[in-house]
PDB file of N, CA and C in Angstrom:
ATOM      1  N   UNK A   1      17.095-109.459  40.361  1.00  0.00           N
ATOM      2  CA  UNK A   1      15.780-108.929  40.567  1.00  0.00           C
ATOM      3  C   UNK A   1      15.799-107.880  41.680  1.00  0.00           C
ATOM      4  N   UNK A   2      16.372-108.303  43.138  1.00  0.00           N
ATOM      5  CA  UNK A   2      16.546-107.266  43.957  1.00  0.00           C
ATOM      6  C   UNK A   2      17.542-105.772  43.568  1.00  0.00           C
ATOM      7  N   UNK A   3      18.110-105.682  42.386  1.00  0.00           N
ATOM      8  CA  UNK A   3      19.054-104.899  41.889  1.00  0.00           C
ATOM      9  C   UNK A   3      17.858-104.142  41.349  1.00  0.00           C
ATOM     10  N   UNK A   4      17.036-104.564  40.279  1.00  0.00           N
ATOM     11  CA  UNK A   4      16.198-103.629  39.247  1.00  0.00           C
ATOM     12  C   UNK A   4      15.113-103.081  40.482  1.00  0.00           C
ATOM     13  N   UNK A   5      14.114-103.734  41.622  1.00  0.00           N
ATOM     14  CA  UNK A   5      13.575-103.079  42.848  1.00  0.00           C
ATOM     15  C   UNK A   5      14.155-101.963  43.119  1.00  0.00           C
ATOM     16  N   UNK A   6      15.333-101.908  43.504  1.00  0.00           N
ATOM     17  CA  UNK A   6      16.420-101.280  44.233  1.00  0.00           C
ATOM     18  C   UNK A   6      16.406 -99.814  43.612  1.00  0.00           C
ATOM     19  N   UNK A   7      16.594-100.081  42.095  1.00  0.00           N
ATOM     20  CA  UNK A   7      16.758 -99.128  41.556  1.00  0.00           C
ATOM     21  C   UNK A   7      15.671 -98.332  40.927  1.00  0.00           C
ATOM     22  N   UNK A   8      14.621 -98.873  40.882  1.00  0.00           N
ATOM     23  CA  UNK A   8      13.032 -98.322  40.845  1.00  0.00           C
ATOM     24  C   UNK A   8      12.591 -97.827  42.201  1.00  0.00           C
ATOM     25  N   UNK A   9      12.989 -98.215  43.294  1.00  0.00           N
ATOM     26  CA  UNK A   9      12.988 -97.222  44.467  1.00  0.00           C
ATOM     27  C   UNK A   9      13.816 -96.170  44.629  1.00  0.00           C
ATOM     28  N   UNK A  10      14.623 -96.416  44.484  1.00  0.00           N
ATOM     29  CA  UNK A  10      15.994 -94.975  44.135  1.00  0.00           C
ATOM     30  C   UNK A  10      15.165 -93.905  43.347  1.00  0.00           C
ATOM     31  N   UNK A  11      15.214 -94.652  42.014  1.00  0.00           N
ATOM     32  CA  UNK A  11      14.227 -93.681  41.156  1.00  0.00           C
ATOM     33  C   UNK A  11      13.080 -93.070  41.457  1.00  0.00           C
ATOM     34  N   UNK A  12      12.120 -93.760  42.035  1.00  0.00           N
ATOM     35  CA  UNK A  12      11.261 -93.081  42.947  1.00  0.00           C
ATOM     36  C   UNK A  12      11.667 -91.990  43.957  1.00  0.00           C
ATOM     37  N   UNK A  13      12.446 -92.489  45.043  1.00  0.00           N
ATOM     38  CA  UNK A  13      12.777 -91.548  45.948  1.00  0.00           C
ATOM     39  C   UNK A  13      13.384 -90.578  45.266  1.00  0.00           C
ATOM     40  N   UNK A  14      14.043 -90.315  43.967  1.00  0.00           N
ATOM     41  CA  UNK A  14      14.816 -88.909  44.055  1.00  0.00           C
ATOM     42  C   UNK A  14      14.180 -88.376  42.913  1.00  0.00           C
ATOM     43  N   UNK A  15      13.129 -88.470  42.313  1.00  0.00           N
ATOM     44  CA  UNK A  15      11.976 -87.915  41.913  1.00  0.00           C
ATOM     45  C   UNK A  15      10.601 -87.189  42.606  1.00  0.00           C
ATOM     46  N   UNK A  16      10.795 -87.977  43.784  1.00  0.00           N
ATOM     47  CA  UNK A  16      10.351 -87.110  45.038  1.00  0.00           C
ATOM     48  C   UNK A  16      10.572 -85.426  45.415  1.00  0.00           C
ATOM     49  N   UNK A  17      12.359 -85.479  45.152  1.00  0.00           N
ATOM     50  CA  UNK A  17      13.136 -84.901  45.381  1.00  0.00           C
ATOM     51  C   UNK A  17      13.007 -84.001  44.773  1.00  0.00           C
ATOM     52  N   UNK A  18      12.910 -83.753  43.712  1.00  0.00           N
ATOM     53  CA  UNK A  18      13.048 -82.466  42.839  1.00  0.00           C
ATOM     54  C   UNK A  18      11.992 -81.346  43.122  1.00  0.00           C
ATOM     55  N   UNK A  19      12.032 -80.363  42.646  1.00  0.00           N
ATOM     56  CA  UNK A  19      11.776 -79.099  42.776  1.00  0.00           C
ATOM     57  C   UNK A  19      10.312 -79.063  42.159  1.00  0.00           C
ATOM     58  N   UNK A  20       9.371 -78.902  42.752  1.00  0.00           N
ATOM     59  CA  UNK A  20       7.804 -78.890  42.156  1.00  0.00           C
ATOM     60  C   UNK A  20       7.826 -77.519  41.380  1.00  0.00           C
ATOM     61  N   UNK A  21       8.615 -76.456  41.589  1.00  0.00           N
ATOM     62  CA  UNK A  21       8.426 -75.258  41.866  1.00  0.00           C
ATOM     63  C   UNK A  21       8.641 -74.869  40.241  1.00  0.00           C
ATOM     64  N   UNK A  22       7.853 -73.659  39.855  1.00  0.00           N
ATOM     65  CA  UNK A  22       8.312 -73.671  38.457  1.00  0.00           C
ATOM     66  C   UNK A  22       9.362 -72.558  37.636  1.00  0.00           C
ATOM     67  N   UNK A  23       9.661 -73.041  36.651  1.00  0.00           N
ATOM     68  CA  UNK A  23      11.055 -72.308  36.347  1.00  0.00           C
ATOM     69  C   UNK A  23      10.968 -70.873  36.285  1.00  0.00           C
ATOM     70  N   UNK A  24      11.393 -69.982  36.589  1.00  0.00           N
ATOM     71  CA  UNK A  24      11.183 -68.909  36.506  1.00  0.00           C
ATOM     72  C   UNK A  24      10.820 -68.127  34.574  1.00  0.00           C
ATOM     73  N   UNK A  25       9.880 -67.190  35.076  1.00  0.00           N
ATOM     74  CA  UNK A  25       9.365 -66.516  33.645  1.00  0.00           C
ATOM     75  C   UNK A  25      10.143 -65.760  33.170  1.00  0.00           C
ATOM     76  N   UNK A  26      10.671 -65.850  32.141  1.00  0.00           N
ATOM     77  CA  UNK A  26      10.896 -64.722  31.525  1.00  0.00           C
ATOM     78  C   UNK A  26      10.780 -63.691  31.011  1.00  0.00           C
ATOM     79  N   UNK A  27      11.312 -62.482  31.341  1.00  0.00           N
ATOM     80  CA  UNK A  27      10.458 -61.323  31.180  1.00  0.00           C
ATOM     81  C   UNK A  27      10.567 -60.620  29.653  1.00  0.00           C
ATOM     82  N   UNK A  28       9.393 -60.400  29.648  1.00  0.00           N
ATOM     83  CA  UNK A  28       9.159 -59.588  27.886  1.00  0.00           C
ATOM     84  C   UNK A  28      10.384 -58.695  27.857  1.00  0.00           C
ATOM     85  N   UNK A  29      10.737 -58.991  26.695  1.00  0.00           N
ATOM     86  CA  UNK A  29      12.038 -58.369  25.732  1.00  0.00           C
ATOM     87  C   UNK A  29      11.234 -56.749  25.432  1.00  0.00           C
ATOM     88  N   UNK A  30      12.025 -55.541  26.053  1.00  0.00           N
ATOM     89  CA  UNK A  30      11.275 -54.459  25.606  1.00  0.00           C
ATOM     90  C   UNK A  30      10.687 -54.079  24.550  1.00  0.00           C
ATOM     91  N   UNK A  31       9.773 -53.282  24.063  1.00  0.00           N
ATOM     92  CA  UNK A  31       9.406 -53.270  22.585  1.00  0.00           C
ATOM     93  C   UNK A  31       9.624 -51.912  22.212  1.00  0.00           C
ATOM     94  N   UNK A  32       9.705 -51.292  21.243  1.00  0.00           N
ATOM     95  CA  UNK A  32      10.032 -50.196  20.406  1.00  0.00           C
ATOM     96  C   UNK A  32       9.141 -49.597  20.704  1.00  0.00           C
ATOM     97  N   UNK A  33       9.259 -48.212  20.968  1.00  0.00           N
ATOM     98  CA  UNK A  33       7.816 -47.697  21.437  1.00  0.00           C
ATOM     99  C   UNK A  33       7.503 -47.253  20.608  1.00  0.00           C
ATOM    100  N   UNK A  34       6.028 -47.140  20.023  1.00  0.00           N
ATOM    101  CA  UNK A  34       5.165 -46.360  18.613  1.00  0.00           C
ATOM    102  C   UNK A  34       5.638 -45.542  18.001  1.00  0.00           C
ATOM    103  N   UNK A  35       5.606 -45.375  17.107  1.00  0.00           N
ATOM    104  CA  UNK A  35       6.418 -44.021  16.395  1.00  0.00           C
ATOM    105  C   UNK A  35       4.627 -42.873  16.837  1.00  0.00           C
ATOM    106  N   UNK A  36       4.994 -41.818  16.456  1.00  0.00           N
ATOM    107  CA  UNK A  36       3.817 -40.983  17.048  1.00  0.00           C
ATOM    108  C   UNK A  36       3.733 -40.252  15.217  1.00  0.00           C
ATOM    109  N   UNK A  37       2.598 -39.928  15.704  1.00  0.00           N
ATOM    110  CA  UNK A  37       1.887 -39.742  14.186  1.00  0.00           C
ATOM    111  C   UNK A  37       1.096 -37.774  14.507  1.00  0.00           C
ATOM    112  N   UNK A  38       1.949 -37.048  13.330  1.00  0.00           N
ATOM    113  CA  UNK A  38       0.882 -35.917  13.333  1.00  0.00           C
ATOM    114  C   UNK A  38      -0.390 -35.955  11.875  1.00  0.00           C
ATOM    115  N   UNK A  39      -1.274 -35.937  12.497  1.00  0.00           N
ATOM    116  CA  UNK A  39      -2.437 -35.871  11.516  1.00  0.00           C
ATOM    117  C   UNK A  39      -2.658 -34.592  10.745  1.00  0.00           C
ATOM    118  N   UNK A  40      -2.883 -34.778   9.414  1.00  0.00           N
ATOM    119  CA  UNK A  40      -3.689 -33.406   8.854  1.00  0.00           C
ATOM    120  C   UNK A  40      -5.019 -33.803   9.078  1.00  0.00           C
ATOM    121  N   UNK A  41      -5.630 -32.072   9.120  1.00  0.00           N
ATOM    122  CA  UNK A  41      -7.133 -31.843   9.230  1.00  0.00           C
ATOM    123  C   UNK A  41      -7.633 -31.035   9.060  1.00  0.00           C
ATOM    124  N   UNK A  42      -7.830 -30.672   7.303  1.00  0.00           N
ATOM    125  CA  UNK A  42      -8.151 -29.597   6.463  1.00  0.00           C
ATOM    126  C   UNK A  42      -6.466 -28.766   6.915  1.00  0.00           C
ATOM    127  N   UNK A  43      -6.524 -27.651   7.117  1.00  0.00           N
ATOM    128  CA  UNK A  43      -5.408 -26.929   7.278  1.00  0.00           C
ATOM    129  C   UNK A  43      -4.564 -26.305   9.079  1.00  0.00           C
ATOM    130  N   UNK A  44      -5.112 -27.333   9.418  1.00  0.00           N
ATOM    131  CA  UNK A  44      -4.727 -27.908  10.604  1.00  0.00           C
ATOM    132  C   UNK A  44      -4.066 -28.833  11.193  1.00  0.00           C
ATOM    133  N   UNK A  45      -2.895 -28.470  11.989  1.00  0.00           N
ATOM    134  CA  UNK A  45      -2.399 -30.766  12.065  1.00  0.00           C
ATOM    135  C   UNK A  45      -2.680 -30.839  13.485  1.00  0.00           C
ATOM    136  N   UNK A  46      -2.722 -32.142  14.182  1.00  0.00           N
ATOM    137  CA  UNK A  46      -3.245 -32.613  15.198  1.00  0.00           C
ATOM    138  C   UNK A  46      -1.971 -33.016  15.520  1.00  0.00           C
ATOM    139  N   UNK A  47      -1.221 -32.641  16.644  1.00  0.00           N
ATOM    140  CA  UNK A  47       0.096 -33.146  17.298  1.00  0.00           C
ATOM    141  C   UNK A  47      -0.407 -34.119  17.906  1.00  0.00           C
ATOM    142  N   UNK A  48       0.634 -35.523  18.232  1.00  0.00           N
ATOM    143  CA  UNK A  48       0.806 -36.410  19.182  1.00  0.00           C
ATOM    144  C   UNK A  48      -0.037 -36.411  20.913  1.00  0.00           C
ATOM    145  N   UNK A  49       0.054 -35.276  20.923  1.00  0.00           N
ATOM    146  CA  UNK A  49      -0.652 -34.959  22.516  1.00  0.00           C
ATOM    147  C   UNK A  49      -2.360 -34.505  22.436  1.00  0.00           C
ATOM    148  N   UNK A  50      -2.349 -34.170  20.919  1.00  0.00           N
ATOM    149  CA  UNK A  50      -3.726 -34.104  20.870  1.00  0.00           C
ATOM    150  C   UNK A  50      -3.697 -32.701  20.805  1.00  0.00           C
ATOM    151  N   UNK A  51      -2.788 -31.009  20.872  1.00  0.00           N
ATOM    152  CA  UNK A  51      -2.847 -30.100  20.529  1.00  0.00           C
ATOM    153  C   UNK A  51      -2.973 -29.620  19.042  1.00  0.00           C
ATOM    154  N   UNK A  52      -3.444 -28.872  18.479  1.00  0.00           N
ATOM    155  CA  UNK A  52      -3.771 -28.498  17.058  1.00  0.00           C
ATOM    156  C   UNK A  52      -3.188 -26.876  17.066  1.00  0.00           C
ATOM    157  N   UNK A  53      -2.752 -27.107  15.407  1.00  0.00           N
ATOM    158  CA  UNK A  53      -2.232 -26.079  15.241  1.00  0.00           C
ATOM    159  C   UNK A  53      -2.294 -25.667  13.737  1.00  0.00           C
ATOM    160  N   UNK A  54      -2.391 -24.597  13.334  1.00  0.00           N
ATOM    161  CA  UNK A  54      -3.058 -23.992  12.068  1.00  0.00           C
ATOM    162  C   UNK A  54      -1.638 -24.007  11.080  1.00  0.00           C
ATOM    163  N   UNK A  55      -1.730 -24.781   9.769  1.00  0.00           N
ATOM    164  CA  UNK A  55      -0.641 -24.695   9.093  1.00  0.00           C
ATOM    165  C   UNK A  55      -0.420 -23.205   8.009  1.00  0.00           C
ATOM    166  N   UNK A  56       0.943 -22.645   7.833  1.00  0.00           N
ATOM    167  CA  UNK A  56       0.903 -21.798   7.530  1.00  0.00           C
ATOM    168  C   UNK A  56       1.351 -22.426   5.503  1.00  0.00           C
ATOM    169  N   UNK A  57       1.353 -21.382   4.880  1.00  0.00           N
ATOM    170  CA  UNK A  57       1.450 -21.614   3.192  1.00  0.00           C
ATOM    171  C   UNK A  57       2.573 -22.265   2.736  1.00  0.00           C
ATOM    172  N   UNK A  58       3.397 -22.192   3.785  1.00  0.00           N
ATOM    173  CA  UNK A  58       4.586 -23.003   3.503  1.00  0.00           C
ATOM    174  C   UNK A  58       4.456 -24.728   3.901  1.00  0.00           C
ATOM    175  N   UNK A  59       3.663 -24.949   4.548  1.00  0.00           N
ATOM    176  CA  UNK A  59       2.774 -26.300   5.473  1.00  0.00           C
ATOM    177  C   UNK A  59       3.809 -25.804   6.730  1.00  0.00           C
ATOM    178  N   UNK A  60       4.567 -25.466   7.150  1.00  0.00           N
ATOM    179  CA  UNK A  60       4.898 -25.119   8.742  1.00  0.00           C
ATOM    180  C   UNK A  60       4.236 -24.835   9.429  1.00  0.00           C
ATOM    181  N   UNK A  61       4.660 -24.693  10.189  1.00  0.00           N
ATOM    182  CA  UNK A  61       3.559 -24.569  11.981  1.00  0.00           C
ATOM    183  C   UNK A  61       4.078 -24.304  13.238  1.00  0.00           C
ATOM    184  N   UNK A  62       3.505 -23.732  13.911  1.00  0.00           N
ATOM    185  CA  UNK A  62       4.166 -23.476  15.346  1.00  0.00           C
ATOM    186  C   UNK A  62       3.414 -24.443  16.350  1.00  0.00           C
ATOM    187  N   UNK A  63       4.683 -25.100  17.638  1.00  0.00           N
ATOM    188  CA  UNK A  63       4.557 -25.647  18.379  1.00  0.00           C
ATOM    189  C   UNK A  63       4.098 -25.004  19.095  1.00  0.00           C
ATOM    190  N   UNK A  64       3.095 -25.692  20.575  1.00  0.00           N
ATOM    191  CA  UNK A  64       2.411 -24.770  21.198  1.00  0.00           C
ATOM    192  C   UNK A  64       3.266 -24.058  22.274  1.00  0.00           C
ATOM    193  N   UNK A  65       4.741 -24.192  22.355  1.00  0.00           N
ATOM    194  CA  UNK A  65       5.847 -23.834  23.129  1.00  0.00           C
ATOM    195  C   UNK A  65       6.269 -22.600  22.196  1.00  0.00           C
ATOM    196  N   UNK A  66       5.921 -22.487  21.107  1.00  0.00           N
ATOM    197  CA  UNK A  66       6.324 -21.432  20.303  1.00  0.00           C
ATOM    198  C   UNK A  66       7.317 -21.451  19.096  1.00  0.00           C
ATOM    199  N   UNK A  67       7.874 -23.014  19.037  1.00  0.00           N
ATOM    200  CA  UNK A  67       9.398 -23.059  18.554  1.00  0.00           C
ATOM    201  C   UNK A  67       8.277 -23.403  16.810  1.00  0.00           C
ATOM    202  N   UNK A  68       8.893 -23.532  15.950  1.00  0.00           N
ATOM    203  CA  UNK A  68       8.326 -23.607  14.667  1.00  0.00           C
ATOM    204  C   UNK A  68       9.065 -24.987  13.703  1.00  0.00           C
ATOM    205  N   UNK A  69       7.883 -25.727  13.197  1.00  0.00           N
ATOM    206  CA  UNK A  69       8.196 -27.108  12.415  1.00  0.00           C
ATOM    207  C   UNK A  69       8.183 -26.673  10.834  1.00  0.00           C
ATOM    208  N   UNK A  70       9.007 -26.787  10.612  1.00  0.00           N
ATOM    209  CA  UNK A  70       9.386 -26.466   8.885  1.00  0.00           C
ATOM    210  C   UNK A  70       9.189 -27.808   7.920  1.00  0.00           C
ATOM    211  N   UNK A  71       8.584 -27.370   6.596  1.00  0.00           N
ATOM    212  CA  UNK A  71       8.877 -28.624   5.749  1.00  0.00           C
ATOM    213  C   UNK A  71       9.926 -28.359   5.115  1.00  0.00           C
ATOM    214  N   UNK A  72      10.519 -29.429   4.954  1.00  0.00           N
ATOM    215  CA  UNK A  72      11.872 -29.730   3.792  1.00  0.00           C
ATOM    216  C   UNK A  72      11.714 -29.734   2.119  1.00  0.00           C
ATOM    217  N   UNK A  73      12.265 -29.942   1.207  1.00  0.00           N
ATOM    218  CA  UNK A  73      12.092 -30.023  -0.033  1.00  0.00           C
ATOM    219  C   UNK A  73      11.139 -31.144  -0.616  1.00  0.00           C
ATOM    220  N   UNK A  74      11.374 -32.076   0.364  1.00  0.00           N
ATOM    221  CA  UNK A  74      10.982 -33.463   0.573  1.00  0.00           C
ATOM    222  C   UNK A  74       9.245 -33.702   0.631  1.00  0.00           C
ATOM    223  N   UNK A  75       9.244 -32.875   1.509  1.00  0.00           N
ATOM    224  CA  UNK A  75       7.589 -32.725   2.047  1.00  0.00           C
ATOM    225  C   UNK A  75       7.303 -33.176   3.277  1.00  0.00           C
ATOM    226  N   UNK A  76       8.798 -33.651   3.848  1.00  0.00           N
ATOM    227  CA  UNK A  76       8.886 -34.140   5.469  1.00  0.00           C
ATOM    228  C   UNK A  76       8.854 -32.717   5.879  1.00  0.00           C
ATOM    229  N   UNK A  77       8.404 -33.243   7.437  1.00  0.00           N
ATOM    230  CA  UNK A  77       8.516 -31.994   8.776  1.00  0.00           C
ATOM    231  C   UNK A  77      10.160 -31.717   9.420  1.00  0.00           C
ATOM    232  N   UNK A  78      10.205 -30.863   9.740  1.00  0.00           N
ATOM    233  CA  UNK A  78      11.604 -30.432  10.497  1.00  0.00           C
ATOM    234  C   UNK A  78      11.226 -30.297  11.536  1.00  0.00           C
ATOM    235  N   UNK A  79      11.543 -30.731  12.719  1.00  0.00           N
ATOM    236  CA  UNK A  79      11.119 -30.793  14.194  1.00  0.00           C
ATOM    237  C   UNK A  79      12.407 -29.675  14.396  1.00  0.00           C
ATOM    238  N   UNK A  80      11.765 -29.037  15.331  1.00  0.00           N
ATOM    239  CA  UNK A  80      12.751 -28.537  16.129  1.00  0.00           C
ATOM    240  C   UNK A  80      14.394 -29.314  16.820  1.00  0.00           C
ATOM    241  N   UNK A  81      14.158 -30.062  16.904  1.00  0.00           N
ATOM    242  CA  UNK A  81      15.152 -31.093  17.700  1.00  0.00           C
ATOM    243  C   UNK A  81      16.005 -31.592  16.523  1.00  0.00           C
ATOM    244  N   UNK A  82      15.708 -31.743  15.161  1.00  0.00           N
ATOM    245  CA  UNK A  82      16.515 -32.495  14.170  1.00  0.00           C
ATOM    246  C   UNK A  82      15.707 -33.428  13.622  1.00  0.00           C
ATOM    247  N   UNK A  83      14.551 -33.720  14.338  1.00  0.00           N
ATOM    248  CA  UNK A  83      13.874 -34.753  13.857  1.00  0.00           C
ATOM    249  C   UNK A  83      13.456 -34.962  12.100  1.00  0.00           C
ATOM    250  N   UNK A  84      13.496 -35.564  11.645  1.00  0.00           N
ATOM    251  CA  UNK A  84      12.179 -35.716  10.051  1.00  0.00           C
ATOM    252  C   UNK A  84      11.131 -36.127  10.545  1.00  0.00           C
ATOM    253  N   UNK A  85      10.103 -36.300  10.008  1.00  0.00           N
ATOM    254  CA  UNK A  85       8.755 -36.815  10.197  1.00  0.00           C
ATOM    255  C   UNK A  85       8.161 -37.029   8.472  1.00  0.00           C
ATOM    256  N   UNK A  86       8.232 -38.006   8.469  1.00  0.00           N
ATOM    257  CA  UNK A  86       7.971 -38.521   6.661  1.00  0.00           C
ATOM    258  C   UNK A  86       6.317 -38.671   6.617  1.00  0.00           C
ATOM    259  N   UNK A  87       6.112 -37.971   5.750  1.00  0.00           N
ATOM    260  CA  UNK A  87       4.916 -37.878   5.327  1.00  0.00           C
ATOM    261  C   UNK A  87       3.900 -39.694   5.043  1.00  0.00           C
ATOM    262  N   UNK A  88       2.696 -39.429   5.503  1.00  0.00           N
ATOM    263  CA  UNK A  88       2.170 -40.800   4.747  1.00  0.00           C
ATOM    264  C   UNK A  88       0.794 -39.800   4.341  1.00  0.00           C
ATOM    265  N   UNK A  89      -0.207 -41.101   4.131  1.00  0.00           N
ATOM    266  CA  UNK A  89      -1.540 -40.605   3.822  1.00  0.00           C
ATOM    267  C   UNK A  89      -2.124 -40.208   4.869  1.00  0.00           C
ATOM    268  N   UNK A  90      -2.064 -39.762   5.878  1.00  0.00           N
ATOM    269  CA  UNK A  90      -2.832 -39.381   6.975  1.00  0.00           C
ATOM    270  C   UNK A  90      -2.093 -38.377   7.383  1.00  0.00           C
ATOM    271  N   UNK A  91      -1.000 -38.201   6.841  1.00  0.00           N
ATOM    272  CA  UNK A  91      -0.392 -36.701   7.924  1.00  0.00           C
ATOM    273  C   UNK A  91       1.123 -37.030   8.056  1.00  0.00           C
ATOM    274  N   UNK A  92       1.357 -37.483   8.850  1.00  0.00           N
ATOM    275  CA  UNK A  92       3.537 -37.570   9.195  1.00  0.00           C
ATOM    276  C   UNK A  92       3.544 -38.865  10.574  1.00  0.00           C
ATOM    277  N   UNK A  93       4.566 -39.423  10.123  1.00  0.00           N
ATOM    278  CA  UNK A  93       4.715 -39.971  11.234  1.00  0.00           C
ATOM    279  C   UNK A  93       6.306 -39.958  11.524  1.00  0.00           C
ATOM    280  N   UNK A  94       6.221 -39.675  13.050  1.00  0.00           N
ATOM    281  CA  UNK A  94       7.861 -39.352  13.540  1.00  0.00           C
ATOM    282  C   UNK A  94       8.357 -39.977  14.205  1.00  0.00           C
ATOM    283  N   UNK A  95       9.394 -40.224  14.395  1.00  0.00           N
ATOM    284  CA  UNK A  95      10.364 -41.141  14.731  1.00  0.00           C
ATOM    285  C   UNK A  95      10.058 -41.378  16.700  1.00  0.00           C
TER     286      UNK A  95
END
């Protein structure tokens, strides 16, 4: 009997003991950032930043830096950089 006491005080005391403190959080796993979307609007597209720019007969367009976005055979955009930008129902969305 004094053995099982013994050891229900033990148990007590080193439950005392432990760490109240809580485990540390883990931090959010980065996320993919949005793909960015150019809108049509009538014969106009609405860039990512919110600049607009008048499409020409070919659907190309000039950036407001001057450099020029081409369509492909496809009906995707040619970014200056290499990019595609695949067409949906609202306009393009790019990578």
């Amino acid at each position: 009997m004094k053995k099982l006491i013994s050891a229900t005080i033990v148990t007590v005391a080193l439950a005392g003991c432990t760490s109240s403190r809580l485990p540390p959080q883990v931090e959010d796993m980065p996320r993919a950032s949005p793909a960015k979307r150019i809108m049509i609007v009538g014969n106009e597209v609405t860039l990512p930043d919110g600049s607009r720019s008048t499409m020409d007969s070919a659907g190309g367009f000039l950036l407001p830096n001057g450099d020029r976005v081409a369509r492909d055979a496809r009906g995707a955009l040619l970014l200056p950089n290499g990019t595609r930008c695949l067409p949906d129902s609202a306009g393009y969305v790019c990578p």
